[in-house]
N, C-alpha and C. Protein backbone atom coordinates (compact mmCIF):
# COMPACT_ATOMS: atom_id res chain seq x y z
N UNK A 1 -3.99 -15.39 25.28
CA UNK A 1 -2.62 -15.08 24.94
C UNK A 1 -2.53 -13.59 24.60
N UNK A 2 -1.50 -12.62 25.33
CA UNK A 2 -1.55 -11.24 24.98
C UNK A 2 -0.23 -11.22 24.00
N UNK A 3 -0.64 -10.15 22.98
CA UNK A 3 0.30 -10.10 21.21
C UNK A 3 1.43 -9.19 21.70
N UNK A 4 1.98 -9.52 22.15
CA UNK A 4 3.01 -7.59 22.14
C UNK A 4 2.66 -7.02 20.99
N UNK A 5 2.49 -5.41 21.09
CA UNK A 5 2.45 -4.45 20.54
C UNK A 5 3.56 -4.56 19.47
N UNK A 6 3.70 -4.80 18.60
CA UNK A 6 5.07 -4.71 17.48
C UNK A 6 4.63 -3.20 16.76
N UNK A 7 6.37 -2.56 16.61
CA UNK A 7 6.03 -0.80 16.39
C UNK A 7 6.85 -1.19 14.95
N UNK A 8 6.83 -0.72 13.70
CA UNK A 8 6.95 -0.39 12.63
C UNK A 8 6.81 0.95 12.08
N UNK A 9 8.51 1.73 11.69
CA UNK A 9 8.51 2.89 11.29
C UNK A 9 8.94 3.03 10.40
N UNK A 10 8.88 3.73 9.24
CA UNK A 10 10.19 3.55 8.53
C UNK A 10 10.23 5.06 7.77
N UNK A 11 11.68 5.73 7.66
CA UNK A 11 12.14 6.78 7.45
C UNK A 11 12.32 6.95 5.76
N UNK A 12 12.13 7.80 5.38
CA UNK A 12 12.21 7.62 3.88
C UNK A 12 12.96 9.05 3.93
N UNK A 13 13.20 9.75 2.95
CA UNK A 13 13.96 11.17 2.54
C UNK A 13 12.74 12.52 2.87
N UNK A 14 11.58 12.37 2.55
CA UNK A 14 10.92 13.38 3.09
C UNK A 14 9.79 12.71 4.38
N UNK A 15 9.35 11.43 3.87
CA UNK A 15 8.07 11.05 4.48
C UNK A 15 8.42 9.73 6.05
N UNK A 16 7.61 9.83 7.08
CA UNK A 16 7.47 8.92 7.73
C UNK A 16 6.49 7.87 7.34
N UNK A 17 7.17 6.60 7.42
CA UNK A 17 5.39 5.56 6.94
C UNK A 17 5.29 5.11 8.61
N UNK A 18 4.72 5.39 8.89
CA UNK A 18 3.65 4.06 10.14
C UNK A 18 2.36 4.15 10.05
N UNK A 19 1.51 3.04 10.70
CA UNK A 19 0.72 2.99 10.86
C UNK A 19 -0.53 3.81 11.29
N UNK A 20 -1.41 3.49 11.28
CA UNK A 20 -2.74 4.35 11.26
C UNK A 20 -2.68 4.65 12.75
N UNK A 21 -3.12 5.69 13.40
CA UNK A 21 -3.53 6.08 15.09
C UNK A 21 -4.61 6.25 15.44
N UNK A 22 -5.61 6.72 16.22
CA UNK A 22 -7.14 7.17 16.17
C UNK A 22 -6.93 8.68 16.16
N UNK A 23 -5.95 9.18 16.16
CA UNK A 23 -5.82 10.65 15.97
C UNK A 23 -5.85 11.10 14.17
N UNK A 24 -5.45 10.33 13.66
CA UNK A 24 -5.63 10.57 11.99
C UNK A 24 -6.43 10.68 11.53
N UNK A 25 -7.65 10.09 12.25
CA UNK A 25 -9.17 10.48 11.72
C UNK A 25 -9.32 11.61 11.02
N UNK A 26 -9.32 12.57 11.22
CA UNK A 26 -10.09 13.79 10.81
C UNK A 26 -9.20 14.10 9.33
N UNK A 27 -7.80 13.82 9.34
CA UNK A 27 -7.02 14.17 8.42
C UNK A 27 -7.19 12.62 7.02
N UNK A 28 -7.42 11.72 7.48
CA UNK A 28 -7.41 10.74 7.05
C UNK A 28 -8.95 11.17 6.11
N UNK A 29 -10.11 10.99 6.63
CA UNK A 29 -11.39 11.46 6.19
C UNK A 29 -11.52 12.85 5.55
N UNK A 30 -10.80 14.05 5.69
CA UNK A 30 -10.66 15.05 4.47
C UNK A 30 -9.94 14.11 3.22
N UNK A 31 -8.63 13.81 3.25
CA UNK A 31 -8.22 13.38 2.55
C UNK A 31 -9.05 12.46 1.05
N UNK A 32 -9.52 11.38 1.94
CA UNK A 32 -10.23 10.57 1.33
C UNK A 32 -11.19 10.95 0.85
N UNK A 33 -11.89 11.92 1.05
CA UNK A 33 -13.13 12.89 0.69
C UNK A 33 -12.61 13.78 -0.65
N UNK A 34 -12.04 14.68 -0.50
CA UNK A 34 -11.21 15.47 -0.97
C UNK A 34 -10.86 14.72 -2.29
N UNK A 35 -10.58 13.13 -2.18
CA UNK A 35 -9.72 13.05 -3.39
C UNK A 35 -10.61 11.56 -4.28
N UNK A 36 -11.83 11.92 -3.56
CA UNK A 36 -12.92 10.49 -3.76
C UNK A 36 -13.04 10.58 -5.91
N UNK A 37 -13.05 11.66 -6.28
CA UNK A 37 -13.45 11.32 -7.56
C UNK A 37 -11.64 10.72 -8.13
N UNK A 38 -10.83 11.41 -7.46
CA UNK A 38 -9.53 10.59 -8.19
C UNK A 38 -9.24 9.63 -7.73
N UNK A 39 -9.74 9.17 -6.87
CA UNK A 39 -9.17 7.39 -5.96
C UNK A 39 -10.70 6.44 -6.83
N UNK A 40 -11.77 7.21 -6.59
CA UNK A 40 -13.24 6.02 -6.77
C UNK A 40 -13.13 4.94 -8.37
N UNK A 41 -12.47 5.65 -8.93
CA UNK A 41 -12.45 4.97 -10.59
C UNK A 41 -11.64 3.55 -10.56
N UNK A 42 -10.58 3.63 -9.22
CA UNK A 42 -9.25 2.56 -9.32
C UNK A 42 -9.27 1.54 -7.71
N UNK A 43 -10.67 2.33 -6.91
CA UNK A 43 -11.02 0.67 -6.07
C UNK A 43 -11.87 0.01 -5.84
N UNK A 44 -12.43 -0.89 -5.33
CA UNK A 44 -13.73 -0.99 -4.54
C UNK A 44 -14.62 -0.23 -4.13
N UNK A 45 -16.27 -0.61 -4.39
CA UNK A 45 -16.67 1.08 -3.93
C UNK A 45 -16.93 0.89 -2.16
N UNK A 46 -16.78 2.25 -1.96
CA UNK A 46 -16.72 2.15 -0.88
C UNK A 46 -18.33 2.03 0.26
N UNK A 47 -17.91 1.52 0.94
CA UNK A 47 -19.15 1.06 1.44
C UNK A 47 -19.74 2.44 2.28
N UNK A 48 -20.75 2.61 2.87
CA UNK A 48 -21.98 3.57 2.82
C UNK A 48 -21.53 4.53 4.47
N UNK A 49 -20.22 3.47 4.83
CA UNK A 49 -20.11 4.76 5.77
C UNK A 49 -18.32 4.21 6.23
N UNK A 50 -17.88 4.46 5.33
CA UNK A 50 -16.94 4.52 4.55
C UNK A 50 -15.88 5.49 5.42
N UNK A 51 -16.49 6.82 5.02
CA UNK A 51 -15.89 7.94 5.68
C UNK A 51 -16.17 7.79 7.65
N UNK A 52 -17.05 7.11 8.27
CA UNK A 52 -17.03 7.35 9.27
C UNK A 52 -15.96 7.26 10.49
N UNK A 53 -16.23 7.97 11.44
CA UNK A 53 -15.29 7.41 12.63
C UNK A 53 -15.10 5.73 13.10
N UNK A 54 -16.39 5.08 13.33
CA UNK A 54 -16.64 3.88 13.84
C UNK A 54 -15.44 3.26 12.64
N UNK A 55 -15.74 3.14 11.11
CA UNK A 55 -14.82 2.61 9.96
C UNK A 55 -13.57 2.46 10.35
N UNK A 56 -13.15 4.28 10.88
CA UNK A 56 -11.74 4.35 10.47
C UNK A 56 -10.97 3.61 12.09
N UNK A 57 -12.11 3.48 12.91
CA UNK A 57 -11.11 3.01 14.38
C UNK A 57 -11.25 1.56 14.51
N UNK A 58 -12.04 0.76 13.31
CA UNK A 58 -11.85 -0.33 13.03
C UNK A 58 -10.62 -0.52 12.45
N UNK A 59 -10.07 0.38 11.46
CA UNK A 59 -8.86 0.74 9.94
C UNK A 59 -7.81 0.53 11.25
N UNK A 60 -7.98 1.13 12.39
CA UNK A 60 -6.67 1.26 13.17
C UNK A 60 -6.51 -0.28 13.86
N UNK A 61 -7.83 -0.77 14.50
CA UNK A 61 -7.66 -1.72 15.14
C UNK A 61 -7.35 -2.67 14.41
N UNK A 62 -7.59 -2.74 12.99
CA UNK A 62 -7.01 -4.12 12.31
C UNK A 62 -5.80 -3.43 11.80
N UNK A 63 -5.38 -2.65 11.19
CA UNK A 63 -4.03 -2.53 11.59
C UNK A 63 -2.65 -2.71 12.16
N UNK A 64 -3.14 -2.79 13.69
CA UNK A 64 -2.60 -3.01 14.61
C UNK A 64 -2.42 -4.76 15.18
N UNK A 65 -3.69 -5.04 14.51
CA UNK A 65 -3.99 -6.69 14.90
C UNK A 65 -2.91 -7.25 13.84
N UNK A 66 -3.25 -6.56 12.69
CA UNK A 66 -1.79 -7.10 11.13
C UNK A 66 -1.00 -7.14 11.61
N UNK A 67 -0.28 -6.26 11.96
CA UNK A 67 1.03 -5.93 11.99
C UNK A 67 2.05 -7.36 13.13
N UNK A 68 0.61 -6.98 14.62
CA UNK A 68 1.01 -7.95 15.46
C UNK A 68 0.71 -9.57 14.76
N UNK A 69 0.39 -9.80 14.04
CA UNK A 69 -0.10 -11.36 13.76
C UNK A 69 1.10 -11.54 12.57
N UNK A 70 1.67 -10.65 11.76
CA UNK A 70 2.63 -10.49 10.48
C UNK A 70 1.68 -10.69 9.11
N UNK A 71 0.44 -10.63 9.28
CA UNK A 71 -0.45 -11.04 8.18
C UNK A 71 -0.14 -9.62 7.06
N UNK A 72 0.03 -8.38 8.13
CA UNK A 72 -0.09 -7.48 6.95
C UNK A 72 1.04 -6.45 7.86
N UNK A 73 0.99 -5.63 6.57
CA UNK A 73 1.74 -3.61 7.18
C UNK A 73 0.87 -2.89 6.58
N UNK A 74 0.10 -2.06 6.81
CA UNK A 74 -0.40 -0.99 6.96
C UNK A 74 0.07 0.25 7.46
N UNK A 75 0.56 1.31 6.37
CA UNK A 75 1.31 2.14 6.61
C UNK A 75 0.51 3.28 5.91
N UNK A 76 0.85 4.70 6.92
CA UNK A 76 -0.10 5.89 6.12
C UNK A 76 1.86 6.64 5.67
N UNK A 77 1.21 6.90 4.70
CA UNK A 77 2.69 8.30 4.26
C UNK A 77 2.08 9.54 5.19
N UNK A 78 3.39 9.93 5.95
CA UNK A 78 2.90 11.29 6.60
C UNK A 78 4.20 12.16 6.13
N UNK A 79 3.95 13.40 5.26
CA UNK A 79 4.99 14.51 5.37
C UNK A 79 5.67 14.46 6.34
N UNK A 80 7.37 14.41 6.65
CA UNK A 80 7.86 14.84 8.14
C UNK A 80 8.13 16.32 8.03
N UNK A 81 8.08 17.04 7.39
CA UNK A 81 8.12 18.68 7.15
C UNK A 81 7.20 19.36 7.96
N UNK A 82 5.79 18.81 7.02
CA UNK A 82 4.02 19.48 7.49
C UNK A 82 3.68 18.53 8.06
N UNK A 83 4.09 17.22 8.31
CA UNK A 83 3.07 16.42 9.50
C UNK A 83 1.63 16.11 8.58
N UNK A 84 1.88 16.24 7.69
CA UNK A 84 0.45 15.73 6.61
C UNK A 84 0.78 14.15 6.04
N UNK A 85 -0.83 13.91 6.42
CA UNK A 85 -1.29 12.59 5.72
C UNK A 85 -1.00 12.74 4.09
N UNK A 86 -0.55 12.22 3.22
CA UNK A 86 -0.85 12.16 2.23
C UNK A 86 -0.96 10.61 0.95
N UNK A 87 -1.12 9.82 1.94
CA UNK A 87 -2.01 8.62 1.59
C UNK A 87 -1.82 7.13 2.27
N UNK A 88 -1.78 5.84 1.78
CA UNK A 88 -1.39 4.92 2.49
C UNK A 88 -1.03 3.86 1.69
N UNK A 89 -0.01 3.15 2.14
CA UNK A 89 0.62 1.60 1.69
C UNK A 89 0.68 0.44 2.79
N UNK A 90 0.16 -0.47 1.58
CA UNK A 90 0.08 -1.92 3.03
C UNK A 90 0.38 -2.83 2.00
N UNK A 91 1.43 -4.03 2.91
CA UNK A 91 1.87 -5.09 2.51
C UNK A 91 0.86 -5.43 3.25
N UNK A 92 -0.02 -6.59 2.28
CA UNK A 92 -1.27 -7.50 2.98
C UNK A 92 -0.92 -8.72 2.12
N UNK A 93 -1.87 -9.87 2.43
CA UNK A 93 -1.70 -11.47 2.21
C UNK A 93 -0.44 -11.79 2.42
N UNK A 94 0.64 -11.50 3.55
CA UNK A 94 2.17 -11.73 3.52
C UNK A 94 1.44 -13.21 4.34
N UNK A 95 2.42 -14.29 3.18
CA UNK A 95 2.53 -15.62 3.06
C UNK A 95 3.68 -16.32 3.72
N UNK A 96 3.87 -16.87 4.79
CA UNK A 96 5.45 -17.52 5.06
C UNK A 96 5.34 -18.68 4.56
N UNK A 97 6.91 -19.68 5.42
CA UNK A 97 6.83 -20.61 4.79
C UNK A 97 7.53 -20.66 3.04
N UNK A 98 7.15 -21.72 2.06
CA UNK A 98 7.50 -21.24 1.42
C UNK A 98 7.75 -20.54 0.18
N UNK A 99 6.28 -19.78 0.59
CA UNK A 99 6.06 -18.37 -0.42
C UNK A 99 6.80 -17.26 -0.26
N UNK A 100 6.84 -16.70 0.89
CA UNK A 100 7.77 -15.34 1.74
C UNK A 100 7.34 -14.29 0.90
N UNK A 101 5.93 -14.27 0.71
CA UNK A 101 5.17 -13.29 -0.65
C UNK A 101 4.44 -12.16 0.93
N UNK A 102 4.03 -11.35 -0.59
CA UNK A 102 2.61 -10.40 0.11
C UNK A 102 2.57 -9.86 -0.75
N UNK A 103 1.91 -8.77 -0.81
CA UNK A 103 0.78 -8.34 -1.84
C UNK A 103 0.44 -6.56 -1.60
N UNK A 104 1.09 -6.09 -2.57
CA UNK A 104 1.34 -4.47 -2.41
C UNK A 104 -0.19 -3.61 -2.14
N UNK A 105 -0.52 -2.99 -2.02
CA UNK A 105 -2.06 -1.66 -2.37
C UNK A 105 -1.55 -0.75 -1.72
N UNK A 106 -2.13 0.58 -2.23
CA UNK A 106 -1.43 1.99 -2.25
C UNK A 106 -2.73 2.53 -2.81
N UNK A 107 -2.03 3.94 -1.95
CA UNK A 107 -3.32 5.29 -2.50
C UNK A 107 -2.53 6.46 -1.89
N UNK A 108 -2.96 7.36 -3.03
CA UNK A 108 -2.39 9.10 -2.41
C UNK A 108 -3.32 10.01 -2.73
N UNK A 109 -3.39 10.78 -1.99
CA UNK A 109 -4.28 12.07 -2.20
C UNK A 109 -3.94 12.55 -3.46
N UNK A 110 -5.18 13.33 -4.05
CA UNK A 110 -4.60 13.84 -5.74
C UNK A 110 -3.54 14.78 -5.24
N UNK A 111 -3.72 15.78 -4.15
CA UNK A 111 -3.00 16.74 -4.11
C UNK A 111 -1.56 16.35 -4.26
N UNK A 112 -1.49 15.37 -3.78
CA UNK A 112 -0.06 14.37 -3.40
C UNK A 112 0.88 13.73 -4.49
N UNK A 113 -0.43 13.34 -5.82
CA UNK A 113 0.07 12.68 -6.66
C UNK A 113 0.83 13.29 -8.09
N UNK A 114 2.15 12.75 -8.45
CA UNK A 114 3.01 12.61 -9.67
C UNK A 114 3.67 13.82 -8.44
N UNK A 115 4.22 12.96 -7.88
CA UNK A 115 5.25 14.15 -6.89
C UNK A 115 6.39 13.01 -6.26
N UNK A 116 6.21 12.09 -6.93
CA UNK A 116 7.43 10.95 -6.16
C UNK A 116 7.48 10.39 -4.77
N UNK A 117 6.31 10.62 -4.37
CA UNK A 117 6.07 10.58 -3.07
C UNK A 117 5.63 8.59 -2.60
N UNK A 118 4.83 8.37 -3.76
CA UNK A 118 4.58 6.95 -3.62
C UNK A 118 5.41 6.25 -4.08
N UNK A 119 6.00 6.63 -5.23
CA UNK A 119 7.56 5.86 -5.79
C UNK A 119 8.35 5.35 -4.25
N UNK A 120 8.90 6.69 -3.57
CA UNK A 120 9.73 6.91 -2.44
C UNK A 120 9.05 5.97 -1.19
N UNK A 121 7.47 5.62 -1.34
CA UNK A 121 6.98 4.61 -0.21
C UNK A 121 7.00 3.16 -0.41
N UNK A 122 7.06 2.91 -2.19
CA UNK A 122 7.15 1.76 -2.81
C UNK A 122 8.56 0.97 -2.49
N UNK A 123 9.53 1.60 -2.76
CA UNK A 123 11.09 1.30 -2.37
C UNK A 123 11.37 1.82 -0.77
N UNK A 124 10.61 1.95 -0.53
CA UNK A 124 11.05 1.93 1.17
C UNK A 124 10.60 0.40 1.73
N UNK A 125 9.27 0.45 1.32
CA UNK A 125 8.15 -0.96 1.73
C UNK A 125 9.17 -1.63 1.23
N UNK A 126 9.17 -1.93 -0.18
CA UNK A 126 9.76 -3.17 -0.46
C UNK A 126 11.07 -3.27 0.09
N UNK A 127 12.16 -2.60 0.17
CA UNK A 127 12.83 -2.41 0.90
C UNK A 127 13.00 -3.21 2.60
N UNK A 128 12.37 -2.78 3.14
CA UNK A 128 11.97 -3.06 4.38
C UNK A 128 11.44 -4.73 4.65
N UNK A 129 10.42 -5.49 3.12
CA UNK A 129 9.54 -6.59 3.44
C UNK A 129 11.02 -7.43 3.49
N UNK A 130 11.89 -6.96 2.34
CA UNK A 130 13.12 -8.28 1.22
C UNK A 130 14.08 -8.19 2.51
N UNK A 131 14.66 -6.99 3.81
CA UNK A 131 15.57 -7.23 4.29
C UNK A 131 15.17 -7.03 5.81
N UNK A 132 13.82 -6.67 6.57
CA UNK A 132 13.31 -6.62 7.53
C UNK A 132 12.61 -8.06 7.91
N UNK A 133 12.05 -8.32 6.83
CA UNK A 133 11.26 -9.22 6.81
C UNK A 133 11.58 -10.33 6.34
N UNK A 134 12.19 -10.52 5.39
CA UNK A 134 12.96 -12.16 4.99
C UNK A 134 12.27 -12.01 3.78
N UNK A 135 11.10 -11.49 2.90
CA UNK A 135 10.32 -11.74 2.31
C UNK A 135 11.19 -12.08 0.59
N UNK A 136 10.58 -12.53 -0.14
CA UNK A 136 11.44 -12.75 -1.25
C UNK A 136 10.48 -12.63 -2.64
N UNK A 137 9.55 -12.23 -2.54
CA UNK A 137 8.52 -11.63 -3.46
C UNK A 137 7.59 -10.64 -2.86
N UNK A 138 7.37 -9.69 -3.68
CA UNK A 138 6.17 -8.53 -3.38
C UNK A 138 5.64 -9.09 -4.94
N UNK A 139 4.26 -8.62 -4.99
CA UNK A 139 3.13 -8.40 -5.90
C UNK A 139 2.77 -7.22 -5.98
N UNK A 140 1.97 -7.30 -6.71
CA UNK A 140 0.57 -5.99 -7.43
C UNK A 140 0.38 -5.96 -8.37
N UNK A 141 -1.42 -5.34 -7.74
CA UNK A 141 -1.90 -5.62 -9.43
C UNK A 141 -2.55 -4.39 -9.77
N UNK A 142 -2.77 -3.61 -10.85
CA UNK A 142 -3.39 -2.89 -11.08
C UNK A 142 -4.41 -2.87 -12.56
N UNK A 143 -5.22 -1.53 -12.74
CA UNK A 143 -5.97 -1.81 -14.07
C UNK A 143 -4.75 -1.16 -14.80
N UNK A 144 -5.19 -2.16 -16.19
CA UNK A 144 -4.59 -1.86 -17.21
C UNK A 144 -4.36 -0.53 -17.76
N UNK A 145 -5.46 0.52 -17.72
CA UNK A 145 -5.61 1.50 -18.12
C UNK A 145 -4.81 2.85 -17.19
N UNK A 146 -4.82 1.83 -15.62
CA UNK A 146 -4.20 3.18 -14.74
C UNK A 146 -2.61 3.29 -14.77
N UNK A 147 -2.08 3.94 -15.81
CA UNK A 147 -0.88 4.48 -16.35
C UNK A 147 0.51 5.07 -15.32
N UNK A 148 -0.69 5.89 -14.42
CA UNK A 148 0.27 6.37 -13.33
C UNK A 148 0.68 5.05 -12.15
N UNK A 149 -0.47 4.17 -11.93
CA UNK A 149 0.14 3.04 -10.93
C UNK A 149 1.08 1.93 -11.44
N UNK A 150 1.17 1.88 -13.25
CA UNK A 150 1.64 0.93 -13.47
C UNK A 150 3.06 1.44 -13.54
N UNK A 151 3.42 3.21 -14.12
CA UNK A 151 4.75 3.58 -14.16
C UNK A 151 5.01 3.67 -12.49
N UNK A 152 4.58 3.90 -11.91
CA UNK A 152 5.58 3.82 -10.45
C UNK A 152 6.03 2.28 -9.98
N UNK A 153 5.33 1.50 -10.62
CA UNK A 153 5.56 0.40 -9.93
C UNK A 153 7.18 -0.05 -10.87
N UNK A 154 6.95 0.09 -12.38
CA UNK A 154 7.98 -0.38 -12.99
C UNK A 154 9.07 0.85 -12.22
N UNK A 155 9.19 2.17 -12.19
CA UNK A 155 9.99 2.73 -12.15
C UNK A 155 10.59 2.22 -10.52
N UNK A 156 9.51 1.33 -9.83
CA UNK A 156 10.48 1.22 -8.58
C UNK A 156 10.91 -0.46 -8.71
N UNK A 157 11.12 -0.96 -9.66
CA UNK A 157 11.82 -2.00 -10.30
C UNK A 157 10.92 -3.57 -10.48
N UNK A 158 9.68 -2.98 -10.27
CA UNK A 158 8.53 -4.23 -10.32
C UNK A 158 8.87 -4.73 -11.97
N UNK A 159 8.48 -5.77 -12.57
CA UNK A 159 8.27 -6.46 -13.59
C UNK A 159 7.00 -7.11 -14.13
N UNK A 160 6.46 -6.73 -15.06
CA UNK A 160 5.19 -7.02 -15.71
C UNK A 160 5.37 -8.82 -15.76
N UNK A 161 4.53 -9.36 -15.11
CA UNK A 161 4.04 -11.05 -15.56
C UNK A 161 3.02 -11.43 -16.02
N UNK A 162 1.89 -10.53 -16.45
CA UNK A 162 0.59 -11.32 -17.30
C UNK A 162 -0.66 -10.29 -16.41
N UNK A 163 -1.61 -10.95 -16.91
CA UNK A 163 -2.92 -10.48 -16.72
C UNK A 163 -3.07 -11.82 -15.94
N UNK A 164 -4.56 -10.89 -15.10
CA UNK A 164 -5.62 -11.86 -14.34
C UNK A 164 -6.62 -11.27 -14.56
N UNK A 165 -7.67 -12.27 -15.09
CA UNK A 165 -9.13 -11.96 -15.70
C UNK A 165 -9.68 -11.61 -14.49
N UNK A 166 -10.65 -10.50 -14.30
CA UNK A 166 -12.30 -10.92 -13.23
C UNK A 166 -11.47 -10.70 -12.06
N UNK A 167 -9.91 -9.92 -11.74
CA UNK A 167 -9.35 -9.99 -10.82
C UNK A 167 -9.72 -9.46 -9.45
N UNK A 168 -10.47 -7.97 -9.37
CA UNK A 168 -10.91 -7.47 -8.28
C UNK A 168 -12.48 -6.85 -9.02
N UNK A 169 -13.21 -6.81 -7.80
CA UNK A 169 -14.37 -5.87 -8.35
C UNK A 169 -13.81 -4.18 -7.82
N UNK A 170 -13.46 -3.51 -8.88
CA UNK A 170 -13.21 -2.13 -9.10
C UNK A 170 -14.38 -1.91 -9.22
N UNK A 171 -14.99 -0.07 -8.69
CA UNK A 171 -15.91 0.53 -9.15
C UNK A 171 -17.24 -0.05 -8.98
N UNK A 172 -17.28 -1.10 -8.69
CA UNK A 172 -18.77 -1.90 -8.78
C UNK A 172 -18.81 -3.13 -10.02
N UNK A 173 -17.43 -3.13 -10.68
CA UNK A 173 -17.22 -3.87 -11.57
C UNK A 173 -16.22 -5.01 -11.91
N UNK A 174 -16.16 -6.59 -12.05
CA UNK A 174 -14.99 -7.26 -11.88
C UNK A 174 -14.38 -6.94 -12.98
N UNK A 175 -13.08 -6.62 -12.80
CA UNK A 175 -11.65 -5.94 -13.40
C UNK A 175 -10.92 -7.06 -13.80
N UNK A 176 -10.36 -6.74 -15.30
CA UNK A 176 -8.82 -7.66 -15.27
C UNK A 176 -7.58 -6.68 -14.90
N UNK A 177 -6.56 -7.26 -14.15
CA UNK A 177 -6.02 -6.48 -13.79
C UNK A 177 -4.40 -7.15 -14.75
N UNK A 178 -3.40 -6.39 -14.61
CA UNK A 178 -2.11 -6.49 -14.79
C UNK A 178 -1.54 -6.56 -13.79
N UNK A 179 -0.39 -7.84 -14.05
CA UNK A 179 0.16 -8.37 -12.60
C UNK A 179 1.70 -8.17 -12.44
N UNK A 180 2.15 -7.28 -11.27
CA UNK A 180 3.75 -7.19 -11.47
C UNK A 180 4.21 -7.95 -10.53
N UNK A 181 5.48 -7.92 -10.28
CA UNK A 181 6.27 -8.42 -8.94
C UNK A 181 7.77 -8.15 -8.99
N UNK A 182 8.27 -7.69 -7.91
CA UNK A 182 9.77 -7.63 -7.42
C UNK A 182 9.96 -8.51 -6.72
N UNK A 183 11.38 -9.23 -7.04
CA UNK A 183 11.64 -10.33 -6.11
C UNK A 183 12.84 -9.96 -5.51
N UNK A 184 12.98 -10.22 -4.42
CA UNK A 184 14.86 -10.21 -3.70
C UNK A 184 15.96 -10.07 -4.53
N UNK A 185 16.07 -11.48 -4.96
CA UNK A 185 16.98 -12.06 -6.05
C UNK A 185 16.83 -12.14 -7.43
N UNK A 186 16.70 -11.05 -8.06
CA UNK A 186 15.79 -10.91 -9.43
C UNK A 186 16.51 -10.92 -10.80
N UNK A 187 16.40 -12.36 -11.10
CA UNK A 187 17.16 -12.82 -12.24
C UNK A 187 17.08 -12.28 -13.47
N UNK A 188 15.82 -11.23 -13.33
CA UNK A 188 15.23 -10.46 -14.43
C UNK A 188 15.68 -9.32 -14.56
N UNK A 189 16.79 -9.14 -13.33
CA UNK A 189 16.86 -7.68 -13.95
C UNK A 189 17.29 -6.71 -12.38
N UNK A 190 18.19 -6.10 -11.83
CA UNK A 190 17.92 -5.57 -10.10
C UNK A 190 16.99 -4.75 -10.80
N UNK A 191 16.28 -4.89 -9.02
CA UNK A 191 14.93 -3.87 -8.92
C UNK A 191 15.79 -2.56 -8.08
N UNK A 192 15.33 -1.37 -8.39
CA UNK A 192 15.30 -0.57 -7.67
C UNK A 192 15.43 -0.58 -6.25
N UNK A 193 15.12 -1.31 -5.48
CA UNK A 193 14.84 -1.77 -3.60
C UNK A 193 15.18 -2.55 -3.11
N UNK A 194 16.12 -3.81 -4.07
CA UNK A 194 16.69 -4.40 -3.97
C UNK A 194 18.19 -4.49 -3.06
């Protein structure tokens, strides 16, 4: 069975989000290099060839396989000004049926970050899952301690629901994390993207 190609763009006020290309490589791998001591504290460690080409044209090909299957979005923020990478957002575990969930993760280059730039990708995504997509919950989770992921998320209208013990292994270590969510119809309160 051949997938059609499904294309996903989406326009924000400064930034384009789509997907990963095999041309991003080189910009994708400074990046991630470049900003390894401010990203390494808040994910998974990264595995031993991490930075390579072979990695990142896997990053594209499952990408591309997400997007076509609806399992996930995988989106890089690119400047439309400078044409610069400056990090990435993916709706992943998107659930149909009747969850109509998925599950936020995000990263920006330090150079990139407390510049409104991921706020502006957060309310685009969600944006896009609640009225592109039908979706009627987003998630995320982050560590407790990381201050800057938890204010963008509230400031783009997410809502704190509890902790999860042992939630991800961060750093080489299982994490409890803090759990938010925006819903469509949010009895708690409009979200921002709503």
């Amino acid at each position: 069975m051949l997938l059609t190609r499904k294309k996903i763009r989406i326009e924000t006020e400064r930034m384009t989000l789509r997907p990963p290309i095999h041309s991003d490589f080189r910009s994708w791998a400074w990046m991630r290099e470049s900003s390894a001591d401010f990203l390494t504290p808040w994910e998974p460690v990264w595995a031993a060839d991490h930075l390579s080409r072979k990695n990142f044209t896997n990053r594209v090909y499952w990408a591309q396989r997400s997007i076509n299957t609806g399992v996930a979005v995988p989106l890089f923020l690119v400047n439309r000004e400078t044409n610069e990478l400056m990090g990435a957002i993916t709706l992943d575990n998107i659930r149909r049926g009747p969850a109509q969930a998925g599950t936020l993760g995000y990263w920006v280059g330090k150079d990139h970050a407390r510049k409104g730039y991921m706020r502006e990708a957060i309310d685009a995504l969600v944006h896009y899952a609640f009225h592109r997509m039908d979706l009627s919950r987003i998630e995320a989770a982050c560590l407790p301690e990381n201050v800057a992921s938890r204010g963008v998320l509230e400031k783009s209208g997410f809502k704190y629901e509890g902790v999860a013990q042992s939630y991800l292994q961060i750093d080489g270590r299982w994490r409890t994390h803090v759990l938010y969510a925006a819903l469509r119809n949010d009895r708690r309160g409009r979200t921002q993207a709503g």
